[in-house]
Structures are given as structure tokens and as C-alpha cells.
Protein backbone atom coordinates (compact mmCIF):
# COMPACT_ATOMS: atom_id res chain seq x y z
CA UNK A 1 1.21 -20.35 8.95
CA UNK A 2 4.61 -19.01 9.87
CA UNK A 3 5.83 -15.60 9.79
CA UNK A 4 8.53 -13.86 9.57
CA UNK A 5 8.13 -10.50 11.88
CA UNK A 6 10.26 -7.21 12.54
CA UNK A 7 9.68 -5.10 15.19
CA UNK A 8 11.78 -1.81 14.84
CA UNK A 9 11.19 0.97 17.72
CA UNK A 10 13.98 2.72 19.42
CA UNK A 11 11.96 2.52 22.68
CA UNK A 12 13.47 -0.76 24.58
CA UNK A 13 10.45 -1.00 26.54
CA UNK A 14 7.81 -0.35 23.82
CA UNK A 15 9.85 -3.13 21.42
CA UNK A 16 9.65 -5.30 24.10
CA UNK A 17 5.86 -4.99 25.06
CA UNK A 18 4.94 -5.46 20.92
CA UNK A 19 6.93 -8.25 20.35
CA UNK A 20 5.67 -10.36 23.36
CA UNK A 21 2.05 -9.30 22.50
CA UNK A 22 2.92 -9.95 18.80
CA UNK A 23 4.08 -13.61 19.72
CA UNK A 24 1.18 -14.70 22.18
CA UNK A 25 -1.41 -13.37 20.08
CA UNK A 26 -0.05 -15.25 17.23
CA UNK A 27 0.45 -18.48 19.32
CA UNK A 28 -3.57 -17.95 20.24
CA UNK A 29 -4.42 -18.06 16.13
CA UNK A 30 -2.33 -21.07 15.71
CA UNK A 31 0.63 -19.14 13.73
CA UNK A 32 3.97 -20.00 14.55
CA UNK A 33 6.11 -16.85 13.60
CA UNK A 34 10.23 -15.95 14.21
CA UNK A 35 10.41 -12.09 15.47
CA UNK A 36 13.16 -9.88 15.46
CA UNK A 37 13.76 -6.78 17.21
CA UNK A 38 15.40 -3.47 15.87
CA UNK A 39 16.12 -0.55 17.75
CA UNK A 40 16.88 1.75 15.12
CA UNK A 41 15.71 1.97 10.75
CA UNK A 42 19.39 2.10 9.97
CA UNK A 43 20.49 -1.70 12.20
CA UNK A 44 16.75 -3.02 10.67
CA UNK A 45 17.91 -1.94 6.42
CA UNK A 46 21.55 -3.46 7.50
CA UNK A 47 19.75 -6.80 8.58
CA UNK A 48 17.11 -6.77 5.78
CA UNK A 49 19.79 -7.00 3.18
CA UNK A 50 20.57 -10.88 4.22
CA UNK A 51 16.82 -12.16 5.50
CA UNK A 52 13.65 -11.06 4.54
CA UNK A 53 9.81 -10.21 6.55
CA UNK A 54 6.52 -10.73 6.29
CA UNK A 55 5.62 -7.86 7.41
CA UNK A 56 7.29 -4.97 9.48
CA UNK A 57 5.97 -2.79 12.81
CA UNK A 58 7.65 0.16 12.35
CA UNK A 59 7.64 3.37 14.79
CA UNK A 60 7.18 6.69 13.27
CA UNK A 61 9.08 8.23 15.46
CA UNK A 62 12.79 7.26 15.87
CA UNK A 63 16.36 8.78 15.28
CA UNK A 64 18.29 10.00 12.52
CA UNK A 65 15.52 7.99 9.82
CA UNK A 66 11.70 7.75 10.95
CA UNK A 67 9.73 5.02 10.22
CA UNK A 68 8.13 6.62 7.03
CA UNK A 69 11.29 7.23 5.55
CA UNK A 70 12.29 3.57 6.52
CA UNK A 71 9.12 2.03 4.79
CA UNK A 72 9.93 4.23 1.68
CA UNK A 73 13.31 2.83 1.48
CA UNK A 74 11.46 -0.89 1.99
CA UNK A 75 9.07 0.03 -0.49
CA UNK A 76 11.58 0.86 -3.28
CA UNK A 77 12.56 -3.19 -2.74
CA UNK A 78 9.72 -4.69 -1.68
CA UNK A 79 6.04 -3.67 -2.79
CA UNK A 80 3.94 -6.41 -1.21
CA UNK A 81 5.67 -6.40 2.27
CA UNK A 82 3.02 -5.74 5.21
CA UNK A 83 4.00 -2.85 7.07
CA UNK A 84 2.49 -1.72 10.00
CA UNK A 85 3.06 1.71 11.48
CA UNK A 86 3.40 1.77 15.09
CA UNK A 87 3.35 6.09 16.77
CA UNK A 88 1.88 8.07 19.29
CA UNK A 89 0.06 10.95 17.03
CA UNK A 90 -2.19 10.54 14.02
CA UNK A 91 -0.38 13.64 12.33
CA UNK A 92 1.68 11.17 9.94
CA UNK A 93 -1.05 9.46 8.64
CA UNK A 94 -1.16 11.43 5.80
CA UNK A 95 2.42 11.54 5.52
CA UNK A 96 2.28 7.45 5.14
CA UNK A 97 0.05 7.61 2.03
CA UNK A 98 2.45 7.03 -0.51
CA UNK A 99 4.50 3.73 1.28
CA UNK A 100 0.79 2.46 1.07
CA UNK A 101 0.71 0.94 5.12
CA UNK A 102 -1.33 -1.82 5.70
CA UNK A 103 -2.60 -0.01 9.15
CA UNK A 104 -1.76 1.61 11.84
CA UNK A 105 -1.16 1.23 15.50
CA UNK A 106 -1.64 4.01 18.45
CA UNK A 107 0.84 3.74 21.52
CA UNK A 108 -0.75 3.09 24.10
CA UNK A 109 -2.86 -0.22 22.40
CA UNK A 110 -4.54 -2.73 23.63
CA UNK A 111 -4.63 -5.97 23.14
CA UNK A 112 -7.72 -6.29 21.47
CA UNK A 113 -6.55 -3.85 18.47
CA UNK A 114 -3.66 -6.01 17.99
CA UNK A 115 -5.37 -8.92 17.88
CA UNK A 116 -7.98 -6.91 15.21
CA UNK A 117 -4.84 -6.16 13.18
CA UNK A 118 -3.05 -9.23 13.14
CA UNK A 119 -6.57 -10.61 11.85
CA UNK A 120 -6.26 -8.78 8.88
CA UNK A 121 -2.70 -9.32 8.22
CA UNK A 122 -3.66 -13.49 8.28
CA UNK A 123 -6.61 -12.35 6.25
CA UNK A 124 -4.47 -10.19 3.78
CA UNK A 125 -1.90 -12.56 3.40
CA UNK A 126 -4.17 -15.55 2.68
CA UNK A 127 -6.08 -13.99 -0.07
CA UNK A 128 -3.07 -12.71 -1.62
CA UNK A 129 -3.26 -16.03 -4.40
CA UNK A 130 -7.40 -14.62 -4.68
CA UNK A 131 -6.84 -10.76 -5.37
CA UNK A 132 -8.81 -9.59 -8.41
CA UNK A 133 -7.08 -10.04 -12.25
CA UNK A 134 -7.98 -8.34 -15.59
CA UNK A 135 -7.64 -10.65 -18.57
CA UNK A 136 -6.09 -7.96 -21.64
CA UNK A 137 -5.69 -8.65 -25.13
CA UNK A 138 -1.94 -8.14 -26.75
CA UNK A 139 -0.20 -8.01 -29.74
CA UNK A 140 0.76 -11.52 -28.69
CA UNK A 141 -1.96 -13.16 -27.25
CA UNK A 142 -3.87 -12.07 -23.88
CA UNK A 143 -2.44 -12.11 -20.29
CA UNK A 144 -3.48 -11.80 -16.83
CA UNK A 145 -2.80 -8.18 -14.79
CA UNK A 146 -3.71 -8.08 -11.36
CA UNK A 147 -6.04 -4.78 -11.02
CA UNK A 148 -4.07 -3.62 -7.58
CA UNK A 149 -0.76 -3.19 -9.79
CA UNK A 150 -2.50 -1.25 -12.10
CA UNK A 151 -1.28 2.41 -11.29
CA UNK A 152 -2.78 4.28 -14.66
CA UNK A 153 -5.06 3.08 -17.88
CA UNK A 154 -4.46 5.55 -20.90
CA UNK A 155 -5.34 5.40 -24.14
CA UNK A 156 -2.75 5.65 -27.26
CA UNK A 157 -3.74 5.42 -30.77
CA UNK A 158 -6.36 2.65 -31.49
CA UNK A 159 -4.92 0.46 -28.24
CA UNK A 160 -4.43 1.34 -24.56
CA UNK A 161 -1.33 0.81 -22.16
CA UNK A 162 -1.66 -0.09 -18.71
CA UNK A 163 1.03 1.68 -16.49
CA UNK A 164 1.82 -0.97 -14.01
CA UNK A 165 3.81 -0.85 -9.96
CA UNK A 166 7.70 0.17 -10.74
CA UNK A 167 7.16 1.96 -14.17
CA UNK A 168 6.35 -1.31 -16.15
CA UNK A 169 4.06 -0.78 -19.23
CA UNK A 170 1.54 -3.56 -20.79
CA UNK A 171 0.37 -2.48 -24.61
CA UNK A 172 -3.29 -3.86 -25.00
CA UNK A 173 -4.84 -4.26 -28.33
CA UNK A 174 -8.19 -3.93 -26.54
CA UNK A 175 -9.41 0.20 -26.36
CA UNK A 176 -9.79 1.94 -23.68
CA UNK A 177 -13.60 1.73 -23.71
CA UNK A 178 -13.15 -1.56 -23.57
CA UNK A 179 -10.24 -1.65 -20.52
CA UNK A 180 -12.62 1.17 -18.97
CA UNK A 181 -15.72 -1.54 -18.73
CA UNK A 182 -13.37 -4.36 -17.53
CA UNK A 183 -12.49 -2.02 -14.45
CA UNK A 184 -15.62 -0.15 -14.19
CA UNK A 185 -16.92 -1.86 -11.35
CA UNK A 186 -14.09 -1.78 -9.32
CA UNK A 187 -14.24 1.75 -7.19
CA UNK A 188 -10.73 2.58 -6.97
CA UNK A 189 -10.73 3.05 -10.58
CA UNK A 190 -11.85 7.04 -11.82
CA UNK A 191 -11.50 8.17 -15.40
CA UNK A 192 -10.12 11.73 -14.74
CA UNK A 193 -9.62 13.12 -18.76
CA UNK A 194 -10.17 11.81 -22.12
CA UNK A 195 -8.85 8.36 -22.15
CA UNK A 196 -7.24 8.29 -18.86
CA UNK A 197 -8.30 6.51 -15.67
CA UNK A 198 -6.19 6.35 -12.19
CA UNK A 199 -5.97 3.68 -9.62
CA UNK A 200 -7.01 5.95 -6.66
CA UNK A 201 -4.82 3.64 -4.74
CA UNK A 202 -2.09 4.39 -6.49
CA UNK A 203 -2.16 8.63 -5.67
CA UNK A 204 0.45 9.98 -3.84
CA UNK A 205 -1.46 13.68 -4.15
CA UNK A 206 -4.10 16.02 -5.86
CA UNK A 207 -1.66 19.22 -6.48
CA UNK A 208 -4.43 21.64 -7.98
CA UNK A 209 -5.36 20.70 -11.30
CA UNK A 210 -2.55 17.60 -11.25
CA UNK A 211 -3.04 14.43 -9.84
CA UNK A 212 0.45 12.84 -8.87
CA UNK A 213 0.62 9.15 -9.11
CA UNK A 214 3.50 6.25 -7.65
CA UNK A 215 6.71 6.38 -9.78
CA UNK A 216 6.25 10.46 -9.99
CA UNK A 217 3.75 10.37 -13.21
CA UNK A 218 1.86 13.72 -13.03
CA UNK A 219 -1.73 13.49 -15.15
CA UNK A 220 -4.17 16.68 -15.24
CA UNK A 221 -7.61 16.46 -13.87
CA UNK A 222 -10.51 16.80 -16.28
CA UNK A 223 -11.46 21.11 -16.65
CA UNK A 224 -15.17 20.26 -16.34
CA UNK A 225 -15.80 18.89 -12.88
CA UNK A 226 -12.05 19.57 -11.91
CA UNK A 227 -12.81 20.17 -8.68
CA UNK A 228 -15.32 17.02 -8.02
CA UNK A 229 -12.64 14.78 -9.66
CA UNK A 230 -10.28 16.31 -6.80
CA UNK A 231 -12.77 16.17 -3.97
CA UNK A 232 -13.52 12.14 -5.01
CA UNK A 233 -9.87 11.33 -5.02
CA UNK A 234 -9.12 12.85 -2.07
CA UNK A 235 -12.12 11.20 -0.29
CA UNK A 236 -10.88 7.86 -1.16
CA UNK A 237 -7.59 8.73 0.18
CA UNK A 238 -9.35 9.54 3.91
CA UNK A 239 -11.77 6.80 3.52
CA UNK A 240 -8.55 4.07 2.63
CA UNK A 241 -6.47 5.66 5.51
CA UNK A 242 -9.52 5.37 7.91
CA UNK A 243 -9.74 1.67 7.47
CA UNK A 244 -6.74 1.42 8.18
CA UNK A 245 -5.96 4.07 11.16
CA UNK A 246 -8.61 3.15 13.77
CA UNK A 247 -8.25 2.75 17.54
């Protein structure tokens, strides 16, 4: 495999240390990979506009644009790209929820957490032709929606329309029963009111009795069992940033 990797801290010694590490470890898993070095968000979005990554180490903590707002700006371009956040604190984690990081790396690491990361970016990246798909009927035919770009199921009329990544809507002639038992084994997937279900990795936050989704939609909880609706979603938010903010 060969990737394409950016390294953007404003810390010449830090960018240094991660991008030799980066390369070795690499070399070690038989992945040949081209790295290039950023010292600030604004000289990385300048260079991104001609070339593009595979994925992105990005330190939270850097001049006039942190890394968070850098991976939102990324984000609004380019929703599969791998990016890694790279800081000294764990007070941003939650900050990061709604650029969706792929994990997260405390200064000082070692090696071996690296390594463990760079693991699951190979890992990520090669199942990306295997992740899940839900077969819908249409008004046309049927067609194949892969269940991670699903951000909201809800039902309208007789039929049901997926909400899909970027605002995109898919009419299905199927209900939303019958969408509902396609997805209901998958556990990111919560019905939260009459004829609505959420892709809990698709929250940006539980405000109250409103859970606010990716693109800005804003869907109330359920009245009965408000509050355990609120308590699961925001459980799977910890839970999905714990597995990937360790060491």
C-alpha cells in the first residue's frame, strides 16, 4: 500500500519526531507512503487545494486556526479522509466529535501507540470496499446505501427517506418498519420518536429535548423515556470517542 500522509504541527521538533516515526513504522508494515510536513492549518489548506491525503495528523493546538477548526474545514471537502488528532490534553476530545476523528494521539507517545494506530488506519482503509450496505426499494428500482452515510431514517406518508452525509435525500418505497428491521441490528442506529431513527454516529449533540445531527438537522427526543434516549446517545458518543482516545 502507499500513502499519502500530512503531518501539520507548528512545533518543528514535534513534526519532525512524527514524521520519522510515521515513516519507519510504515516501512516495518511493508507500506511505502510520501509525507509532508506543515507547520501551520493555513500553509497545509493552501497545499491541499492542488494534492490530496490519505489521512492527516493534525495538532490541536496551533496558531491563528487549531487543528479542530482545520479538520472542519477538511471535512466540509472531504468526508472519508483519515484524520488523526495529535495534542497534549484530552479537553478537546469532545470538541472533535463532530469532524468525526479517526483517533487520537497524546504528546508525549510512544512508539508502540503509533504503531497501534497506524494498524487501524491499514485496517480502516482496507475494509473501506467491505463496510456494511442496505439494499432500499425506490420508485425506480432498489439501490445500495452504505449504513455509515446514513445520518437520519424518517418516515413520510406511506414511504420513508433516508437523510444521507452532505444533505442528500434517498425516497424509499419500503416503510419505515420495514427500513427500521433492515438497520435494527446495527447499534448505532436508535429510533428516538414516531418514525424517526438517528445514526448515533452522526450526532453532533443532545441539547435538552433536541438531538442535533451533521448538516445542522435538529429532531426532538421521544417525551416518554426522553431522558434514557439522551443518556444512550450520549453514552455512545463516550464509548466511540474512547475507542478512539486511548493511551
Amino acid at each position: 500500500m502507499d500513502l499519502k500522509v500530512a503531518v501539520v504541527d507548528d512545533m518543528d521538533d514535534d513534526r519532525a519526531r512524527l514524521s520519522r516515526d510515521i515513516r519507519t513504522l510504515l516501512a516495518q508494515k511493508k507500506c511505502t507512503c510520501h509525507i509532508s510536513t506543515f507547520t501551520s492549518a493555513e500553509e497545509f489548506l493552501s497545499a491541499s487545494e492542488h494534492t490530496s491525503v490519505d489521512m492527516a495528523f493534525l495538532d490541536v493546538r496551533m496558531g491563528s486556526m487549531n487543528g479542530i477548526e482545520l479538520a472542519t474545514r477538511l471535512r466540509n471537502v472531504n468526508k472519508s479522509l483519515i484524520i488523526v488528532f495529535v495534542t497534549s490534553s484530552r479537553e478537546y476530545a469532545l470538541d472533535a466529535f463532530p469532524v468525526h476523528p479517526f483517533d487520537y494521539l497524546v504528546k508525549p507517545y510512544t512508539k508502540e501507540r503509533l504503531s497501534k494506530v497506524l494498524d487501524d488506519v491499514l485496517a480502516a482503509l482496507n475494509m473501506r470496499d467491505e463496510r456494511k450496505v442496505v439494499k432500499v426499494d425506490v420508485p425506480y428500482g432498489s439501490v445500495e446505501v452504505l449504513l455509515d452515510r446514513i445520518v437520519v431514517i424518517e418516515a413520510r406518508s406511506h414511504s420513508s427517506v433516508l437523510t444521507l452525509e452532505g444533505g442528500q435525500e434517498t425516497r424509499s418505497t419500503l416503510s419505515f418498519a420495514e427500513i427500521s428491521g433492515l438497520v435494527a441490528d446495527e447499534p448505532q442506529f436508535l429510533v428516538i420518536n414516531r418514525g424517526v431513527a438517528i445514526n448515533m454516529d452522526r450526532v453532533v449533540s443532545v441539547e435538552g429535548a433536541t438531538v442535533v445531527m451533521e448538516g445542522g438537522l435538529r429532531l426532538p427526543l421521544r417525551k416518554r423515556d426522553r431522558g434514557g434516549l439522551a443518556r444512550a446517545i450520549t453514552q455512545h458518543m463516550i464509548s466511540r470517542a474512547g475507542r478512539r482516545y486511548r493511551g
